[in-house]
Protein backbone atom coordinates (compact mmCIF):
# COMPACT_ATOMS: atom_id res chain seq x y z
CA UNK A 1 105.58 115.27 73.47
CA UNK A 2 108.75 114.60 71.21
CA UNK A 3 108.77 115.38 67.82
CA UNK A 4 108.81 111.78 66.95
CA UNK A 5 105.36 111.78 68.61
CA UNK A 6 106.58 109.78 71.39
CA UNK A 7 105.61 110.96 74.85
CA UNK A 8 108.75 113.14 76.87
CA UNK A 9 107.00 112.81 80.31
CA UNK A 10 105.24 109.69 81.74
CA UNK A 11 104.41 109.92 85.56
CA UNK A 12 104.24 106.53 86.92
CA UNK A 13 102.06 104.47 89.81
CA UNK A 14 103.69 101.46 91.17
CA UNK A 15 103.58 99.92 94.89
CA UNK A 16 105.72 97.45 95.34
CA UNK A 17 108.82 95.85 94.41
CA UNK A 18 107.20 93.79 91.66
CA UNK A 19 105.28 96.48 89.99
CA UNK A 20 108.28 98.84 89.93
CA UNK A 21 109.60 95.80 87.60
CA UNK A 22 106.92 95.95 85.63
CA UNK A 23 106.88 99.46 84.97
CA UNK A 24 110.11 99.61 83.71
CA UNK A 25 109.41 96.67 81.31
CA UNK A 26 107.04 99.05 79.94
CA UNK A 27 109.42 102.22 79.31
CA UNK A 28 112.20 99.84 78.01
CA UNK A 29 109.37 98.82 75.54
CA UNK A 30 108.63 102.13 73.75
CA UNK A 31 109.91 102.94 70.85
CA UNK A 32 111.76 106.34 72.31
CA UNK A 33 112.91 106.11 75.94
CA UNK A 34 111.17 109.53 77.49
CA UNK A 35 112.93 112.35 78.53
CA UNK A 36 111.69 113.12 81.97
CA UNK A 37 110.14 110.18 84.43
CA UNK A 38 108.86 111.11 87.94
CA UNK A 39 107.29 108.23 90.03
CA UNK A 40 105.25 107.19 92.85
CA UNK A 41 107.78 104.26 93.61
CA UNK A 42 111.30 102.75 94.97
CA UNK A 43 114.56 101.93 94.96
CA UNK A 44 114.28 99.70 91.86
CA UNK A 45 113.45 102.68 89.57
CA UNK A 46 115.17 105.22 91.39
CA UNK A 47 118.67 103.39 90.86
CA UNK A 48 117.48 103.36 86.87
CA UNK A 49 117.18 106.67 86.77
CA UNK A 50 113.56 107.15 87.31
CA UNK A 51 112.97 110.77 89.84
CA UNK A 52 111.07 109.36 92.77
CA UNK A 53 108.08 112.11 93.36
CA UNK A 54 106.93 109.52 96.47
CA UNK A 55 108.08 106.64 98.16
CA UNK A 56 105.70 103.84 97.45
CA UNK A 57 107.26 102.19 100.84
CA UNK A 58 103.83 103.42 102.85
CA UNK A 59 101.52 102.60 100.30
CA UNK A 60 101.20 99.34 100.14
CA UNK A 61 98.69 97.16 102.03
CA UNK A 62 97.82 93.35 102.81
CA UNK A 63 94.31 93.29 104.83
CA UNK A 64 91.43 95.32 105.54
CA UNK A 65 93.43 96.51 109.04
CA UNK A 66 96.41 97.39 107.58
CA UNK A 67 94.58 99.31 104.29
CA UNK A 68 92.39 101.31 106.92
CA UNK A 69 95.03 102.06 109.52
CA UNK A 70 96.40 103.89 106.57
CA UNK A 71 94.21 105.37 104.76
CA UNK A 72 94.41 108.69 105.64
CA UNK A 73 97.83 108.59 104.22
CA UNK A 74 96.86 106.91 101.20
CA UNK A 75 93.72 109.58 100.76
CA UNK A 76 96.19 112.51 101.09
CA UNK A 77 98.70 110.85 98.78
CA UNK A 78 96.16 110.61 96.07
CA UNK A 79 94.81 114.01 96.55
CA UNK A 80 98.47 115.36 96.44
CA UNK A 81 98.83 112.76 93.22
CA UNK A 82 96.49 114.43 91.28
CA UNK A 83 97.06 117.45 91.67
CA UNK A 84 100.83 117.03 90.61
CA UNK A 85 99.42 115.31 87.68
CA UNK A 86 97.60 118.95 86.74
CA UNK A 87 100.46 120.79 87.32
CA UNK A 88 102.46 118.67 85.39
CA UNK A 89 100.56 117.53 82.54
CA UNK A 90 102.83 114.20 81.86
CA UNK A 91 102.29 112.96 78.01
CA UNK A 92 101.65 109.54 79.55
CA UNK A 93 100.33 107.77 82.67
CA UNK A 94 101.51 104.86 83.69
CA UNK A 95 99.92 102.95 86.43
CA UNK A 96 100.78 98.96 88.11
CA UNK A 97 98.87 97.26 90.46
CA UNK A 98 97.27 99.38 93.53
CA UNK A 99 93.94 98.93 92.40
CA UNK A 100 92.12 100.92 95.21
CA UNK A 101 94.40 103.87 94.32
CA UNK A 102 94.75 103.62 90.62
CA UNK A 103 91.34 103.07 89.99
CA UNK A 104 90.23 106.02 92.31
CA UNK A 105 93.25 107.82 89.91
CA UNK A 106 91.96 107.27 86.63
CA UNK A 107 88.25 108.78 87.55
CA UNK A 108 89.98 112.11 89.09
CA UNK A 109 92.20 112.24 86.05
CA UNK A 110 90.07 111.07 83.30
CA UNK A 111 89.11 114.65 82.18
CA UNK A 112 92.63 115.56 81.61
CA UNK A 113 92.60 113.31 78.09
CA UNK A 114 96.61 112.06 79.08
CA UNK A 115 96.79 108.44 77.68
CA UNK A 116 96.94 105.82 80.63
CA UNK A 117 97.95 102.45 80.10
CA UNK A 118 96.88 100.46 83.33
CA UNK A 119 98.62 97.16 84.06
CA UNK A 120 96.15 95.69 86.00
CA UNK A 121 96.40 93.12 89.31
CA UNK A 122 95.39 89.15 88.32
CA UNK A 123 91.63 89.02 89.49
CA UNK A 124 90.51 92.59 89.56
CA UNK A 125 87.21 93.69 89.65
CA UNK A 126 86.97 95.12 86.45
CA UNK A 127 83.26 96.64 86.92
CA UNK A 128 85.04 99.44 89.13
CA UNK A 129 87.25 101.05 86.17
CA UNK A 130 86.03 103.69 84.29
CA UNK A 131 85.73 103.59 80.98
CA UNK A 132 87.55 105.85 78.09
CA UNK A 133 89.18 106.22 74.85
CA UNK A 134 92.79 107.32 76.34
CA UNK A 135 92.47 104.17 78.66
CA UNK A 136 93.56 100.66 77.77
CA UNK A 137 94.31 97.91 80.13
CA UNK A 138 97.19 95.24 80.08
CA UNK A 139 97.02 92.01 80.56
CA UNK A 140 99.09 88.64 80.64
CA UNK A 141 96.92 85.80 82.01
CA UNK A 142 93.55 83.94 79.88
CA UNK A 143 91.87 83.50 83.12
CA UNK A 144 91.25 87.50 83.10
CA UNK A 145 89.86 87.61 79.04
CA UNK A 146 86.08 86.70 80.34
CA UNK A 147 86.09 89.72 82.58
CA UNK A 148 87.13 92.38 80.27
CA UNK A 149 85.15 91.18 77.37
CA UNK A 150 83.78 94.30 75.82
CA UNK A 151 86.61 96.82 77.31
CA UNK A 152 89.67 97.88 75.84
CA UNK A 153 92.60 95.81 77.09
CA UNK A 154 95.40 94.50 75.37
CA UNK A 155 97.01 90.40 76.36
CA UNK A 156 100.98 90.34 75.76
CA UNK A 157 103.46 88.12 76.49
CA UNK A 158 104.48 88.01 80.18
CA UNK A 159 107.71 89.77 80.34
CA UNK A 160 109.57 87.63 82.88
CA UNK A 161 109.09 84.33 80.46
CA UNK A 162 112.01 86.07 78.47
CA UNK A 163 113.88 87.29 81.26
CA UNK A 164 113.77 84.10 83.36
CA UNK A 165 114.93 80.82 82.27
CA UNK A 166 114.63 76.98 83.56
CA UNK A 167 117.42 75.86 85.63
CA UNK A 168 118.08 72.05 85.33
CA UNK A 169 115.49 69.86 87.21
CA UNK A 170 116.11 69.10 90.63
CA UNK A 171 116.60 65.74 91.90
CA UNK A 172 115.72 64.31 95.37
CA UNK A 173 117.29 64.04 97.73
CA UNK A 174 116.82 67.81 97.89
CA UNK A 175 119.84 70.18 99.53
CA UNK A 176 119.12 73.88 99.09
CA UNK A 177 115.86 75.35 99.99
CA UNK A 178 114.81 78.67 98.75
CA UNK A 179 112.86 81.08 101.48
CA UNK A 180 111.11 84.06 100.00
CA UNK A 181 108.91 85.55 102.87
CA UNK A 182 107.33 88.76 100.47
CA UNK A 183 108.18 92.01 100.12
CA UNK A 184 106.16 93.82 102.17
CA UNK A 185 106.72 95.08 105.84
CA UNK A 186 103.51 93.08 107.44
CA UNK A 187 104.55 90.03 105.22
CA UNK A 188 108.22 89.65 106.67
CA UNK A 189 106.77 90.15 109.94
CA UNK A 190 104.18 87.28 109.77
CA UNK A 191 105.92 84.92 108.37
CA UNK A 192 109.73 85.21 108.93
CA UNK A 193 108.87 84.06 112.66
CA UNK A 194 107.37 80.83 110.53
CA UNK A 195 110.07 80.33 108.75
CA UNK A 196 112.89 80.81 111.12
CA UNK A 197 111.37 78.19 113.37
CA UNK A 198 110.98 75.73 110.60
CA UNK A 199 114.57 76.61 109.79
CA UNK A 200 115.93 75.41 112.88
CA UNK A 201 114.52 71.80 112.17
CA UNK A 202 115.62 71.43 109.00
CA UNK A 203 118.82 69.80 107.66
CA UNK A 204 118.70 71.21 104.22
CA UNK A 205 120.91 74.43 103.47
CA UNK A 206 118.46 77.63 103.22
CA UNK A 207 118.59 80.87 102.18
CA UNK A 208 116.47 83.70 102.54
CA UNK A 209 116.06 85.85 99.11
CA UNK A 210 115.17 89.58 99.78
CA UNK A 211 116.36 92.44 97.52
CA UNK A 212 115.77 95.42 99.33
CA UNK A 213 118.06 96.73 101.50
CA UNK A 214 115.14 98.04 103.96
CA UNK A 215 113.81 94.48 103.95
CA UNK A 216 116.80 92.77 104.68
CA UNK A 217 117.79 95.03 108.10
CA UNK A 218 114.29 94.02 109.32
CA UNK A 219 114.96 90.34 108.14
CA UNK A 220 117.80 90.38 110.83
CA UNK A 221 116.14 92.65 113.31
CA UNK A 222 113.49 89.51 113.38
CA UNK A 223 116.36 86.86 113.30
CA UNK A 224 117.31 85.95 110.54
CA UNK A 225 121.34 85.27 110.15
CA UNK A 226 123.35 88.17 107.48
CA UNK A 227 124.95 85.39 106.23
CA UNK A 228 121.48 83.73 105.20
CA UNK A 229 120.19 86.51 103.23
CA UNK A 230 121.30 87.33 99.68
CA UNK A 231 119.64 89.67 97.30
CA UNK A 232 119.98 87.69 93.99
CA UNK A 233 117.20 88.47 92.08
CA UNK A 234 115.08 85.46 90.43
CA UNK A 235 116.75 84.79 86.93
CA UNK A 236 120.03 84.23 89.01
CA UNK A 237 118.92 82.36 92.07
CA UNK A 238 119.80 78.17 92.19
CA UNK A 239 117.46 76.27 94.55
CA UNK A 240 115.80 72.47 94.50
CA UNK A 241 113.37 73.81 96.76
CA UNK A 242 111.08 77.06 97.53
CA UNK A 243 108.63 78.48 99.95
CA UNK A 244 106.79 81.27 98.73
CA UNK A 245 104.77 83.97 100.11
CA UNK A 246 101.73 84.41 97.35
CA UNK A 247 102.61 86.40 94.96
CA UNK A 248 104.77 87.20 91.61
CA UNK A 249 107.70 85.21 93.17
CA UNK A 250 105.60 82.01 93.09
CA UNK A 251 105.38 82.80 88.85
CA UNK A 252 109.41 83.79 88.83
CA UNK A 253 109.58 80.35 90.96
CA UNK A 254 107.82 78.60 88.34
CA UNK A 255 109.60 80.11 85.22
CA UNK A 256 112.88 78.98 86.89
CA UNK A 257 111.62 75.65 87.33
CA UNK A 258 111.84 75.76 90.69
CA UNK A 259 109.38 73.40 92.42
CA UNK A 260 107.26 75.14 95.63
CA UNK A 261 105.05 75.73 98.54
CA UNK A 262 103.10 78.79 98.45
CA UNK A 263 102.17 80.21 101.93
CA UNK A 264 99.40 82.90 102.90
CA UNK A 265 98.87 84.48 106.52
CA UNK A 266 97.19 87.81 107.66
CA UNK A 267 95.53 88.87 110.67
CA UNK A 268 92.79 86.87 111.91
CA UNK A 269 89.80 89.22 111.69
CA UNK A 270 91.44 90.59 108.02
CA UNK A 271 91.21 86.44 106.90
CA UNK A 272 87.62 86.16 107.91
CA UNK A 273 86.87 89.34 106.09
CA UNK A 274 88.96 88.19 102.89
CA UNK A 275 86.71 84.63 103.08
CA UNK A 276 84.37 86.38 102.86
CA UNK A 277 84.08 88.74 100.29
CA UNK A 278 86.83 86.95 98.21
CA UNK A 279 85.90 84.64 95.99
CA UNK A 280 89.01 82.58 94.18
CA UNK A 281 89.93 78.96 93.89
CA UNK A 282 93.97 79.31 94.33
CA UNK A 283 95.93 82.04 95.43
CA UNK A 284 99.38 80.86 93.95
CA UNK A 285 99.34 82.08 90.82
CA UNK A 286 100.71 79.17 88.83
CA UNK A 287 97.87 77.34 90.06
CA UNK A 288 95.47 80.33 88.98
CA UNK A 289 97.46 80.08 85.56
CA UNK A 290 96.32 76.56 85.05
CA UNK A 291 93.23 76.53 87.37
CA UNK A 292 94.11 73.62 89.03
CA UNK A 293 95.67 73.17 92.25
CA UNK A 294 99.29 71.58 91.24
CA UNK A 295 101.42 73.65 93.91
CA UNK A 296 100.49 73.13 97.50
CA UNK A 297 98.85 76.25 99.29
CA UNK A 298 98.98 76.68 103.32
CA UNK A 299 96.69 79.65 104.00
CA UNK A 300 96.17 80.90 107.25
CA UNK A 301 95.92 78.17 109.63
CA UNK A 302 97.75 75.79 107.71
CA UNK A 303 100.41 78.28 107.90
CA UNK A 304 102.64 76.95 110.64
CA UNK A 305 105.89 75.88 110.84
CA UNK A 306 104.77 72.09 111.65
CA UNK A 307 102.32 72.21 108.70
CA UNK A 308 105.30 73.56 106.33
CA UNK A 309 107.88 70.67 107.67
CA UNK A 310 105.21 68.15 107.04
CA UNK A 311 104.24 69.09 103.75
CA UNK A 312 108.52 69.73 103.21
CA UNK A 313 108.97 66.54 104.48
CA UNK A 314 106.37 64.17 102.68
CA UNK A 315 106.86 65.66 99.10
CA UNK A 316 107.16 63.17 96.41
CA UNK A 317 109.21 63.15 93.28
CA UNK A 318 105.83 62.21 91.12
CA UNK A 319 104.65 65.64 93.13
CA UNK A 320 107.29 67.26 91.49
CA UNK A 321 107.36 65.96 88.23
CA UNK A 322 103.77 67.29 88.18
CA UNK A 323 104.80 70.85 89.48
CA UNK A 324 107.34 70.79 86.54
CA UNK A 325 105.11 69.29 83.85
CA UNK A 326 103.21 72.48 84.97
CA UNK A 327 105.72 75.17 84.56
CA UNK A 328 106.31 74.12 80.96
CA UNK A 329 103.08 74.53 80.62
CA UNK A 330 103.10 77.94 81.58
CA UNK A 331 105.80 78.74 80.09
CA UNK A 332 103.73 77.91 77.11
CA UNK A 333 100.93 79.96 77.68
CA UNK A 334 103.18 83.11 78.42
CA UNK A 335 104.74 83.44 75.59
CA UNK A 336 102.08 82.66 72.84
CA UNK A 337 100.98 86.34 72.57
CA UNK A 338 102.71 89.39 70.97
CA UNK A 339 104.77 90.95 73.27
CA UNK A 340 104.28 94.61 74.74
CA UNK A 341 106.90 96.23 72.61
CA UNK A 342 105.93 95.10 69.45
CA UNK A 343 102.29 96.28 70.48
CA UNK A 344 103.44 99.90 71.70
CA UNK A 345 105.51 100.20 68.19
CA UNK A 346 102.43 99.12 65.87
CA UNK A 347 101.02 102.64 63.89
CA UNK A 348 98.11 104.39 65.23
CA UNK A 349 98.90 102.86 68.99
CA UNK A 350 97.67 105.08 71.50
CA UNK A 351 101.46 105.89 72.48
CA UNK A 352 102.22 107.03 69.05
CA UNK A 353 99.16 109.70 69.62
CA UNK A 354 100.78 110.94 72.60
């Protein structure tokens, strides 16, 4: 701990691309940068200076399948994570996303009193964290404020509604179409074959936005042209059109005014599974945003590249009007709380007691 009473240390739990972005939101927003950051993460925080303790490359997971086939990995990874933690004693935890690893985490770490600010996944079951005074939740969305009624969580402005602005509207006939096939391994693999096909019958110019270097080699091991991919990230990128795997990108998408088709697609036996024991209207999350269904979703079956050219194909400007007419809207509702730095400076915050 600093002498300011700011934490030095701050060991940090991120999975993905997207939550690597979001953890670094949070350092930039306290009031002393700390001295010393180790990480389970990436690229995106190693390049900012962040000391990588473990690739997150291997922990992610989409499906039951793929979340089984490695969990002995992930098991090992958590037992080696907390045990670093003890030896370490950071001044502050900081975990994103992962929620069958973070929440398993918190319980194994909870008797070690180190604050922990968890920023949790849209959805989560909330019954499964454990409660405590040197835990407190983050959130961004009001369709999550029912389900933590009664814990300690904190709603702040959605940090990529000040990092991303609205490009001009687009205008039909549309030209360049925006393909962003996720960012994980099984992702690229499902639906790039999609997406290449419905490529090759299409007259409008596309690109294919991936920003990891690791992502893009297996974008062209599965076809894709170099000379398609760019790794612009989302402020920057100019598009009329996107398809979207589900996920933050379909927000960014929205915040840049960028009109859409989300797409979903797993393994057959991991859908049934999800149908089952998943329970949510939408899975774009504009449209969980808004709860209404205003972008189009092709899950699963619907997830073909004659489904996608037909849906391409037969979208209507009053469609789009509506999409945007929605974005504003969320735009709206992002920004109407205080943000995350103002919170983390206020006296008496649980990062000033570090």
């Amino acid at each position: 701990m600093s002498s300011s009473g700011q934490p030095s240390s701050v060991f940090i739990v991120c999975a993905d691309l997207s939550a690597e972005a979001y953890a670094w939101h949070f350092i930039q927003s306290l009031p002393q940068k700390p001295k010393h950051i180790d990480a389970i993460g990436g690229d995106y925080l190693k390049t900012r200076g962040v000391k990588i303790w473990k690739n997150n490359q291997d922990l992610s997971a989409i499906g039951f399948i793929q979340f089984f086939s490695k969990l002995p990995y992930i098991l090992l990874t958590l037992i080696r994570t907390i045990q670093f933690i003890k030896k370490t004693q950071p001044d502050l935890l900081l975990l994103v996303d992962a929620g069958a690893f973070n929440i398993r985490l918190i319980r194994h770490t909870k008797h070690l009193n180190i604050p922990t600010y968890y920023l949790m996944p849209p959805r989560m079951s909330v019954h499964q964290i454990p409660s405590g005074l040197n835990l407190r939740l983050i959130h961004y969305y009001d369709f999550e404020k029912d389900q933590l009624a009664g814990m300690t969580a904190l709603q702040v402005a959605h940090p990529k509604a000040g990092l991303i602005t609205a490009q001009p509207a687009a205008k039909f006939p549309f030209k360049k179409l925006a393909l962003f096939p996720g960012s994980r391994r099984f992702e690229l693999k499902q639906l790039i074959p999609i997406l290449e096909t419905l490529r090759q019958t299409t007259d409008l110019e596309v690109t294919y936005y991936l920003q990891q270097p690791h992502n893009q080699k297996l974008a062209q091991s599965l076809g894709v042209p170099p000379k398609m991919i760019q790794d612009t990230s989302p402020e920057n990128i100019e598009a009329d059109f996107a398809i979207c795997a589900s996920g933050t990108i379909t927000l960014e998408m929205a915040l840049r005014n960028i009109p859409m088709i989300c797409i979903y697609k797993v393994g057959t036996f991991d859908y049934q599974l999800i149908k089952r024991f998943v329970t949510v209207k939408h899975i774009a999350l504009p449209n969980l945003i808004l709860n209404e269904k205003f972008v189009p979703e092709l899950i699963q079956h619907e997830c073909d590249h004659k489904t996608i050219k037909h849906e391409l194909d037969s979208i209507s400007q009053e469609a789009v009007n509506r999409q945007l007419l929605g974005f504003q809207k969320i735009r709206t509702a992002l920004t109407k709380n205080p943000s995350l730095q103002s919170l983390l400076a206020q006296k008496g915050s649980m990062v000033e007691k570090c």
